[in-house]
PDB file of N, CA and C in Angstrom:
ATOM      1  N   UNK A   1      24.515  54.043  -7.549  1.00  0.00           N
ATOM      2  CA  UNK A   1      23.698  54.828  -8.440  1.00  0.00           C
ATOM      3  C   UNK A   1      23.540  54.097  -9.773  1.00  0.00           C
ATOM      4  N   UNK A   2      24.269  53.617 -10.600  1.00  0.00           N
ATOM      5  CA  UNK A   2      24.365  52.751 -11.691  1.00  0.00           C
ATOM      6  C   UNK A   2      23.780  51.776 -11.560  1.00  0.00           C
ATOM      7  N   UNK A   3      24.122  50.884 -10.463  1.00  0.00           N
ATOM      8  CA  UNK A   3      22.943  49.370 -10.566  1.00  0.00           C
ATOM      9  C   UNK A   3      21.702  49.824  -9.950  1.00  0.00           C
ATOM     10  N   UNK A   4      21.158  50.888  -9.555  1.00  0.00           N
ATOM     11  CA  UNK A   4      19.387  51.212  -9.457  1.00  0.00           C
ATOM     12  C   UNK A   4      19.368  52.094 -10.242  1.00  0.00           C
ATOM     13  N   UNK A   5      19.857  52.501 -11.390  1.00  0.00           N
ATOM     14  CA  UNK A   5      19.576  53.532 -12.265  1.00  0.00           C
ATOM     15  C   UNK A   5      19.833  52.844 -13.854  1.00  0.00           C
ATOM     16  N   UNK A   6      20.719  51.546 -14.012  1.00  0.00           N
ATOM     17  CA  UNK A   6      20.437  50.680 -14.831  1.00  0.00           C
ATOM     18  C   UNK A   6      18.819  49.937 -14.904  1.00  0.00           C
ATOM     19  N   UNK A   7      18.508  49.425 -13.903  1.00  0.00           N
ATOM     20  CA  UNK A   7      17.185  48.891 -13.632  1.00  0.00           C
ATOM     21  C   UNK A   7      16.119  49.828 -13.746  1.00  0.00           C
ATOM     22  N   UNK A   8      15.996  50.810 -12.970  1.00  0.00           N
ATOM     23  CA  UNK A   8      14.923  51.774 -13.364  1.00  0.00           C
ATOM     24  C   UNK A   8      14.791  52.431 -14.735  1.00  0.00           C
ATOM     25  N   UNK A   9      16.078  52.520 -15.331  1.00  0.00           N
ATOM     26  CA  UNK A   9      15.574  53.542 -16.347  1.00  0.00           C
ATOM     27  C   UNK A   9      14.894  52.683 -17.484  1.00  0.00           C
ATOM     28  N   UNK A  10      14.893  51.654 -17.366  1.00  0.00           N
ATOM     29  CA  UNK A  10      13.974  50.995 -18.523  1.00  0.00           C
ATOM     30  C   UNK A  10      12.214  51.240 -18.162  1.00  0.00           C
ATOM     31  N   UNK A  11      11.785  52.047 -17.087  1.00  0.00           N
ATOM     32  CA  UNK A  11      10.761  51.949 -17.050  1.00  0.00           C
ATOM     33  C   UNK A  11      10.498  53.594 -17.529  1.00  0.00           C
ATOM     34  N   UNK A  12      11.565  54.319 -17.808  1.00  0.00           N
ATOM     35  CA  UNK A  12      10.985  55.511 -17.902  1.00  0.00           C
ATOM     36  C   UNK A  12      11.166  55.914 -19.778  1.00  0.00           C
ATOM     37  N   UNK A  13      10.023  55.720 -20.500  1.00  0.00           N
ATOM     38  CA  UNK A  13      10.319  55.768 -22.205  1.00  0.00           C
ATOM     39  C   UNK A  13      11.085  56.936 -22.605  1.00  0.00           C
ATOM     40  N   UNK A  14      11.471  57.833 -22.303  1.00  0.00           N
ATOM     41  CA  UNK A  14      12.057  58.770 -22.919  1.00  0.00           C
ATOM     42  C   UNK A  14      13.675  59.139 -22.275  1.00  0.00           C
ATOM     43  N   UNK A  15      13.688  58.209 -21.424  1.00  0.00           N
ATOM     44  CA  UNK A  15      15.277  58.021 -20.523  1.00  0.00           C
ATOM     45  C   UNK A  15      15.380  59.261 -19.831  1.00  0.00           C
ATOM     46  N   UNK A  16      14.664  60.558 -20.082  1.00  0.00           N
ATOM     47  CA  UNK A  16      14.782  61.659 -19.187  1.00  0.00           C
ATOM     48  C   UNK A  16      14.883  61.352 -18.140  1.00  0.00           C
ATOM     49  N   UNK A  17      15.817  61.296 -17.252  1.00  0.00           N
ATOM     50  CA  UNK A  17      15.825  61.244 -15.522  1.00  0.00           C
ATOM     51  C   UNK A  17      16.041  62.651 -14.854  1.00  0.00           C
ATOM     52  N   UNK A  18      14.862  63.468 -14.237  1.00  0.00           N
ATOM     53  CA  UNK A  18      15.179  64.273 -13.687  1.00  0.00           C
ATOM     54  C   UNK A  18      16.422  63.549 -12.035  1.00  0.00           C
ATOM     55  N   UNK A  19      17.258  64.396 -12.108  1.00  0.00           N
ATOM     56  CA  UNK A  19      17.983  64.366 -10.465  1.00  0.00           C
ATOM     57  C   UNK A  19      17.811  65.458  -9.901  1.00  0.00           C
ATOM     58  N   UNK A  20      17.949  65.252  -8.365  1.00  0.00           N
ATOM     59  CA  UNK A  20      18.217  66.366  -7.510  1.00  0.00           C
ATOM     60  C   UNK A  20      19.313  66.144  -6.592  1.00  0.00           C
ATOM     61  N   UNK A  21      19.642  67.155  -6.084  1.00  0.00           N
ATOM     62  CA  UNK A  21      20.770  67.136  -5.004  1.00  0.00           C
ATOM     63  C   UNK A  21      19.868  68.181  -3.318  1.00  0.00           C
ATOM     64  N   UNK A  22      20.733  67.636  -2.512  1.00  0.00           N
ATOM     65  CA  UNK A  22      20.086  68.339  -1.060  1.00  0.00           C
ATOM     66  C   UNK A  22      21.301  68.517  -0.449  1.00  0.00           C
ATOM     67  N   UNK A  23      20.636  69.677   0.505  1.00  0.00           N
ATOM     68  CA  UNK A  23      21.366  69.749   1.661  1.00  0.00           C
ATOM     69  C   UNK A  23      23.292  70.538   1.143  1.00  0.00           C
ATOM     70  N   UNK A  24      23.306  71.254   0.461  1.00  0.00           N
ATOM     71  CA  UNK A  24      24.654  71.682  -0.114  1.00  0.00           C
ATOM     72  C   UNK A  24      24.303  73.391  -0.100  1.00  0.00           C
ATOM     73  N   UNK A  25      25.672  74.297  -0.106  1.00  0.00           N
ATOM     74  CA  UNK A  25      25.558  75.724  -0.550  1.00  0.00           C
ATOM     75  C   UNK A  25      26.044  75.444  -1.733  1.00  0.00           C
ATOM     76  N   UNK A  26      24.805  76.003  -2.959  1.00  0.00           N
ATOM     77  CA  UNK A  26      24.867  76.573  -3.931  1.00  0.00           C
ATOM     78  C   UNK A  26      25.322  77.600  -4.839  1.00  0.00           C
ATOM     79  N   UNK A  27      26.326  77.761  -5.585  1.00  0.00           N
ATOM     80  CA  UNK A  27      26.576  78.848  -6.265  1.00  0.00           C
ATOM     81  C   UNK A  27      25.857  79.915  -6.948  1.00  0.00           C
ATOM     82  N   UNK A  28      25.421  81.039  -7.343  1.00  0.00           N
ATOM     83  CA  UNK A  28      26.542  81.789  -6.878  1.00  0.00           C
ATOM     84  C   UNK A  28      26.229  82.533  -5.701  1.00  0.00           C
ATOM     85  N   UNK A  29      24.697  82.129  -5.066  1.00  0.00           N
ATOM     86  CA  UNK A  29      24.557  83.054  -3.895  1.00  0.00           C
ATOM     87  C   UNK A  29      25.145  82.302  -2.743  1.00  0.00           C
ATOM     88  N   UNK A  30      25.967  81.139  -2.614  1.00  0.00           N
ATOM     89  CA  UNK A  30      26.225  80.374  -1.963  1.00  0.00           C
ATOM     90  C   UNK A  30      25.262  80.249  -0.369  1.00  0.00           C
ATOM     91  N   UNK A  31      24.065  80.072  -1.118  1.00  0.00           N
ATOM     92  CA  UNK A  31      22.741  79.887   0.482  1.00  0.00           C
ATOM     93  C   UNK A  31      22.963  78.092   0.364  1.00  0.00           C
ATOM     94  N   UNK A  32      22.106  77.909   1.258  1.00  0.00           N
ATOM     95  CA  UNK A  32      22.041  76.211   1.568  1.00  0.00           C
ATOM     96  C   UNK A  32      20.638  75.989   0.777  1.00  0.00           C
ATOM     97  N   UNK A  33      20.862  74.909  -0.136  1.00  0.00           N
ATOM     98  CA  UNK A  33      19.372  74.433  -0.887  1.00  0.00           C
ATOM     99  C   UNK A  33      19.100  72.868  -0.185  1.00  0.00           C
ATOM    100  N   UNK A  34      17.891  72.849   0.255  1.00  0.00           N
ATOM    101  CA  UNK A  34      17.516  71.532   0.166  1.00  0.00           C
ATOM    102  C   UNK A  34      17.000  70.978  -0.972  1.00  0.00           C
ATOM    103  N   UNK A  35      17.071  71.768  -2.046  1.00  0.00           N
ATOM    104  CA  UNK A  35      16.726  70.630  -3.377  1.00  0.00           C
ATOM    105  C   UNK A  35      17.207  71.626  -4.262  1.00  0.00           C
ATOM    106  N   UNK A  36      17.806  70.939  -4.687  1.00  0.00           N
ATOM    107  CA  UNK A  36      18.435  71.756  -6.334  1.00  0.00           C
ATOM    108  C   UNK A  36      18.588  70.782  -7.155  1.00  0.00           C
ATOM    109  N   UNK A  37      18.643  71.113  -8.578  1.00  0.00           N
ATOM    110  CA  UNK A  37      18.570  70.108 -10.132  1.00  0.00           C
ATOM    111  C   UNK A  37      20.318  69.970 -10.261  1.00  0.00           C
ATOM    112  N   UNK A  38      20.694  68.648 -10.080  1.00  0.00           N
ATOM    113  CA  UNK A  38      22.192  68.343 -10.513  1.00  0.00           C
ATOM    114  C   UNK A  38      22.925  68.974 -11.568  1.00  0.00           C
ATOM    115  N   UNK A  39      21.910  69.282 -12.768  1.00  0.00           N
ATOM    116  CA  UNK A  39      22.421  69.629 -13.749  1.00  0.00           C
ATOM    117  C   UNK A  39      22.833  71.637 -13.749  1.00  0.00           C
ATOM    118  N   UNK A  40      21.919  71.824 -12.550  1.00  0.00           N
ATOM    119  CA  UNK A  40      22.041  73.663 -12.838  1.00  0.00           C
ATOM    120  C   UNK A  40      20.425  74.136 -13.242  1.00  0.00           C
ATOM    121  N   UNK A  41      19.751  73.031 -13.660  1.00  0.00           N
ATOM    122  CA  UNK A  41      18.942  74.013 -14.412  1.00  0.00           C
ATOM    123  C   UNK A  41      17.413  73.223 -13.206  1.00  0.00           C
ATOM    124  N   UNK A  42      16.813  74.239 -12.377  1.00  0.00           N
ATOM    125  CA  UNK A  42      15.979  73.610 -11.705  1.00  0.00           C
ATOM    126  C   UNK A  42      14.782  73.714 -12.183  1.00  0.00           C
ATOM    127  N   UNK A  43      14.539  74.454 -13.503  1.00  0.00           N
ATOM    128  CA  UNK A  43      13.139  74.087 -14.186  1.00  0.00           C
ATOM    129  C   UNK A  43      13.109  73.264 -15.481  1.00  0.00           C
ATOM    130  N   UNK A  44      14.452  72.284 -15.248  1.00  0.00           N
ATOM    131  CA  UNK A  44      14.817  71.420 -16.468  1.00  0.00           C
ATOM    132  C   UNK A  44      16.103  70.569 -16.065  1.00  0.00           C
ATOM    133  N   UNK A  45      15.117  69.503 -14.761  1.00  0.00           N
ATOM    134  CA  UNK A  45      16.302  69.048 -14.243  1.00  0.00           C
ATOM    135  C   UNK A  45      16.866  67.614 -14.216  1.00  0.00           C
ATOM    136  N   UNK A  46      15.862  67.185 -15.861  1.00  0.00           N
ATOM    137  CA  UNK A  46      16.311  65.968 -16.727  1.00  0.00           C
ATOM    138  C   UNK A  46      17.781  65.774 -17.222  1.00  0.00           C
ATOM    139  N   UNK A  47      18.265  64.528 -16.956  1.00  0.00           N
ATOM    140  CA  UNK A  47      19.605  63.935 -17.365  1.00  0.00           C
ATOM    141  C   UNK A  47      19.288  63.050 -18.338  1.00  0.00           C
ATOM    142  N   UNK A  48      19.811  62.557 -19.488  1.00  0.00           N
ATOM    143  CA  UNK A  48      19.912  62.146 -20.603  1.00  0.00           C
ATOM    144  C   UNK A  48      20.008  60.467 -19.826  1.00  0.00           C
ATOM    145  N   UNK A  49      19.801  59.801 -19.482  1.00  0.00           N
ATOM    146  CA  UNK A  49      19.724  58.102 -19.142  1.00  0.00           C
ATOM    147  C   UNK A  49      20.533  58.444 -17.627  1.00  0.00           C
ATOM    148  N   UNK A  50      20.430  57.269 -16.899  1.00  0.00           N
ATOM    149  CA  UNK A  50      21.538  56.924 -15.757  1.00  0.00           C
ATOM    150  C   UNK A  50      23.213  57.630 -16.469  1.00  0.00           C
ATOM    151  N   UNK A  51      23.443  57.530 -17.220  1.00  0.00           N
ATOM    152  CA  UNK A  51      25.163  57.969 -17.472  1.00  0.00           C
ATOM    153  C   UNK A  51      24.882  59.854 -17.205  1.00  0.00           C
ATOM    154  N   UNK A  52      23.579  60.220 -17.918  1.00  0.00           N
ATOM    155  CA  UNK A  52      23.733  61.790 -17.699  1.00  0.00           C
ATOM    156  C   UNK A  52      23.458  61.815 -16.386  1.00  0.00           C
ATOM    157  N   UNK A  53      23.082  60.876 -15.672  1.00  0.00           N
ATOM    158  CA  UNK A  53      22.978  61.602 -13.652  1.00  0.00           C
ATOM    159  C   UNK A  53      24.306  61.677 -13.083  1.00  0.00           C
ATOM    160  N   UNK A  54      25.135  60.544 -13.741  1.00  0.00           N
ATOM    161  CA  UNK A  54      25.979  60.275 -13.466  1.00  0.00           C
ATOM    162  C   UNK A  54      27.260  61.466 -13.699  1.00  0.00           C
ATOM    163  N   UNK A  55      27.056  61.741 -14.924  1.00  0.00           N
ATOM    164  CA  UNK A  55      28.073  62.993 -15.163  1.00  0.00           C
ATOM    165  C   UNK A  55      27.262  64.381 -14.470  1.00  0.00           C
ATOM    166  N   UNK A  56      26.131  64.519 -14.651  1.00  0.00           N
ATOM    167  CA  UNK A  56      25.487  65.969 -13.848  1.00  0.00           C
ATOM    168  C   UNK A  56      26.062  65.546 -12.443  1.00  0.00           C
ATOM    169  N   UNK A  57      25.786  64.600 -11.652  1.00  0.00           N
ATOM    170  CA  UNK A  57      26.257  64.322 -10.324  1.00  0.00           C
ATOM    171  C   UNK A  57      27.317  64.904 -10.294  1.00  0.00           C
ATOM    172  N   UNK A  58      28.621  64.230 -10.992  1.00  0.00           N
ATOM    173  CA  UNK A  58      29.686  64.492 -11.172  1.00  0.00           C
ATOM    174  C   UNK A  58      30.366  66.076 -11.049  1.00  0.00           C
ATOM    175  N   UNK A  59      29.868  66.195 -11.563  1.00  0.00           N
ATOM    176  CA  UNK A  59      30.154  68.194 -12.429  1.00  0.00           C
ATOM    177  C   UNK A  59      29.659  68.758 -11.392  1.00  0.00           C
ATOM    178  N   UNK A  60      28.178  68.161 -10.385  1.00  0.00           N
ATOM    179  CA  UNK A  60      28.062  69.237  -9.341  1.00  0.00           C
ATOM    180  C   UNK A  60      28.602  69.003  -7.906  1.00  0.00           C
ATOM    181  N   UNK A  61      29.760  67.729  -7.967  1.00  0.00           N
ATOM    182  CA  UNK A  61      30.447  67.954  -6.843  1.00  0.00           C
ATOM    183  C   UNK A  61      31.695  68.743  -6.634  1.00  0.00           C
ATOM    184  N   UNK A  62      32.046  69.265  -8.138  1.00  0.00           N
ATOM    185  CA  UNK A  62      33.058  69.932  -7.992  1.00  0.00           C
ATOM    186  C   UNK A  62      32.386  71.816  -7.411  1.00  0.00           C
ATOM    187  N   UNK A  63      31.050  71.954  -7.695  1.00  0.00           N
ATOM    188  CA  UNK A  63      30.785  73.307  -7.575  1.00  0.00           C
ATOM    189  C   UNK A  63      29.824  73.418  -6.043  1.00  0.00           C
ATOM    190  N   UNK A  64      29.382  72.274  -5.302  1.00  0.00           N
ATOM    191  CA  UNK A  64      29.164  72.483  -4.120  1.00  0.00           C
ATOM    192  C   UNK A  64      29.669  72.349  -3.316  1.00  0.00           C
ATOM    193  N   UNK A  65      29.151  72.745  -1.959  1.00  0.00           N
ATOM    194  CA  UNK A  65      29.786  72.253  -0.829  1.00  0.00           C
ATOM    195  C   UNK A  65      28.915  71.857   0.067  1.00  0.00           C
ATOM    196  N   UNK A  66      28.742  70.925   0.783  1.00  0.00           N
ATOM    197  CA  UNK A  66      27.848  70.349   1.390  1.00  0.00           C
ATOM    198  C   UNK A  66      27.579  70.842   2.659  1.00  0.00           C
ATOM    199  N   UNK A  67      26.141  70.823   3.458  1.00  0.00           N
ATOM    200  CA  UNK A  67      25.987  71.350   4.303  1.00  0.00           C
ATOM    201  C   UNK A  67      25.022  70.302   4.947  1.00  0.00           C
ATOM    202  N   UNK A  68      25.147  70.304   6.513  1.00  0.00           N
ATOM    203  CA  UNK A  68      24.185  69.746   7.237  1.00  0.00           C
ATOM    204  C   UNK A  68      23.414  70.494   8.402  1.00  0.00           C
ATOM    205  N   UNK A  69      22.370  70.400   9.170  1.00  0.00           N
ATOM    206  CA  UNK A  69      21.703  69.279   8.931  1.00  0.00           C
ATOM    207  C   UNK A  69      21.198  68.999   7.432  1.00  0.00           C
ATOM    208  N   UNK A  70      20.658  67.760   7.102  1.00  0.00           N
ATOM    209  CA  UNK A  70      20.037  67.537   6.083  1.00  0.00           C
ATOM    210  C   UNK A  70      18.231  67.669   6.171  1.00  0.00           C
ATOM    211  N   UNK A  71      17.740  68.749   5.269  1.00  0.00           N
ATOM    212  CA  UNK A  71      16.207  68.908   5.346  1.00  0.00           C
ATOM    213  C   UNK A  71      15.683  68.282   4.072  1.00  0.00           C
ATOM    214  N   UNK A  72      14.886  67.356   4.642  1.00  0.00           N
ATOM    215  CA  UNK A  72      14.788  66.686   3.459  1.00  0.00           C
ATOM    216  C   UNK A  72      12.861  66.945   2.524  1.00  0.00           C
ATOM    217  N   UNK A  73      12.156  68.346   3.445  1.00  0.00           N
ATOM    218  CA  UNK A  73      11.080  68.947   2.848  1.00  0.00           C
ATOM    219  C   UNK A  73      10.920  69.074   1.852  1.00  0.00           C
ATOM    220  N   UNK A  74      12.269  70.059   1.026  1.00  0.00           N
ATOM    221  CA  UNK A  74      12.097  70.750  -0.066  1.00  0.00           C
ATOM    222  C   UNK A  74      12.314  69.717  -1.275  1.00  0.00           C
ATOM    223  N   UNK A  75      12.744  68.640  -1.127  1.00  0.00           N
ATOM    224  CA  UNK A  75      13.069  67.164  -1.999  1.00  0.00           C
ATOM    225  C   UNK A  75      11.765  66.756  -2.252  1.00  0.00           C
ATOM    226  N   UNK A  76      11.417  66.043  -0.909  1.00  0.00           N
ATOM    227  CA  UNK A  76      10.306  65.300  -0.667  1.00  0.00           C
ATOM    228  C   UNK A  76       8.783  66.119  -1.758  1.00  0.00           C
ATOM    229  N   UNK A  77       8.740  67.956  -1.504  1.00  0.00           N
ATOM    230  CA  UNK A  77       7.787  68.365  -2.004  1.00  0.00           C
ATOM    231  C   UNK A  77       7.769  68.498  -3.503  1.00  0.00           C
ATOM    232  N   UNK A  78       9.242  68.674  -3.982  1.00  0.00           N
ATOM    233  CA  UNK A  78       9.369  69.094  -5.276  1.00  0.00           C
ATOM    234  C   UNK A  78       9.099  67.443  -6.244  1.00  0.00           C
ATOM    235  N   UNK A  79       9.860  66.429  -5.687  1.00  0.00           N
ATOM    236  CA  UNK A  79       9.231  65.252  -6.220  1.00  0.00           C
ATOM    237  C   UNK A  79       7.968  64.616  -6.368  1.00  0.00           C
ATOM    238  N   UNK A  80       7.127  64.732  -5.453  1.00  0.00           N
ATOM    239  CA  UNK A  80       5.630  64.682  -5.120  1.00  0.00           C
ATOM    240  C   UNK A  80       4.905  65.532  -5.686  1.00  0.00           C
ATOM    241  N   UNK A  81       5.310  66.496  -6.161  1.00  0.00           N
ATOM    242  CA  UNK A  81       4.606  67.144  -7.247  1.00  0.00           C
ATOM    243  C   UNK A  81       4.641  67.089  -8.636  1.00  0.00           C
ATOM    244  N   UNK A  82       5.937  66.499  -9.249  1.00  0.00           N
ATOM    245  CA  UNK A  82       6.326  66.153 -10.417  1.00  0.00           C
ATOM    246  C   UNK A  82       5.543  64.936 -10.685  1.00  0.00           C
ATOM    247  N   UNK A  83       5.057  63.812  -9.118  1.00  0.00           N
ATOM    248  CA  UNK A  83       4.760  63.015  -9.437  1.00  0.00           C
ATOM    249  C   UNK A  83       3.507  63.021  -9.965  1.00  0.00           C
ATOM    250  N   UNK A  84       2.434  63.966  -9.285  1.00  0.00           N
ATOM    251  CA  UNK A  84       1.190  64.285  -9.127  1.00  0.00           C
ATOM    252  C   UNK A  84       1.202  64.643 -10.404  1.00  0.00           C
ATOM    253  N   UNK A  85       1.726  66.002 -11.081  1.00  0.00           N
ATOM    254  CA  UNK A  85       1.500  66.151 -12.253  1.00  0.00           C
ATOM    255  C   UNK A  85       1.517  65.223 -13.382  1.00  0.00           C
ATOM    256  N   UNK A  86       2.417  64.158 -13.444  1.00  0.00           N
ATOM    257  CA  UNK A  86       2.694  63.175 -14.116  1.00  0.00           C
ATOM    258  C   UNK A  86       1.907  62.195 -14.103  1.00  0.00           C
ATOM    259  N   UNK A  87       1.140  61.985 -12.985  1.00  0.00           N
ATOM    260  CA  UNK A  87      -0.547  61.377 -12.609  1.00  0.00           C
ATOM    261  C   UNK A  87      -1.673  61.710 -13.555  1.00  0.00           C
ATOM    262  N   UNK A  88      -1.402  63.247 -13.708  1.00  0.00           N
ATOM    263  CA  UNK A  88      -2.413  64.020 -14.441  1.00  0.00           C
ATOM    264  C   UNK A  88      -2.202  63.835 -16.140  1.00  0.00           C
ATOM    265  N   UNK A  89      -0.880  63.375 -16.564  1.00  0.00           N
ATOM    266  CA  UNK A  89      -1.046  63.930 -18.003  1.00  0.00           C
ATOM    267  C   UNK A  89      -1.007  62.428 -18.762  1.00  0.00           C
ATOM    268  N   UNK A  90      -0.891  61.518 -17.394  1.00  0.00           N
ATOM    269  CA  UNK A  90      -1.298  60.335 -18.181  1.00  0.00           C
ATOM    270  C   UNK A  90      -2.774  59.648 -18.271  1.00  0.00           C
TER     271      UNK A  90
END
């Protein structure tokens, strides 16, 4: 995560890195998410450079629990749309 998140984040100017996580039961309804924001907050799910993915990562392995199979839809759609929008406002 650090040596492709050292390299990438120089392309992003404001170091915001949204993360996500998949495939885990979530607190507190403990259902299975295929995409949730590392940090907790899924309509604000920017980390402060590679070190904040790194600690959000961190912090949310102590509060999930992982689940399989892995669906990897709800990732795939929620990124592809961030991207699209981000198409639009440039």
């Amino acid at each position: 995560m650090r040596a492709i998140g050292d390299i990438l984040q120089y392309y992003d100017s404001d170091k915001q890195i949204p993360a996500f996580g998949f495939g885990a039961y979530i607190p507190p309804l403990n259902r299975v998410s295929h995409c949730f924001a590392l940090n907790g907050d899924i309509f604000n799910p920017e980390c402060n450079g590679i070190q904040g993915v790194e600690l959000a990562y961190k912090n949310c392995l102590s509060k999930v629990k992982f689940s399989g199979p892995t669906n990897f839809e709800d990732i795939i759609s929620i990124v592809n749309g961030r991207s699209e929008a981000q198409e639009i406002s440039n």
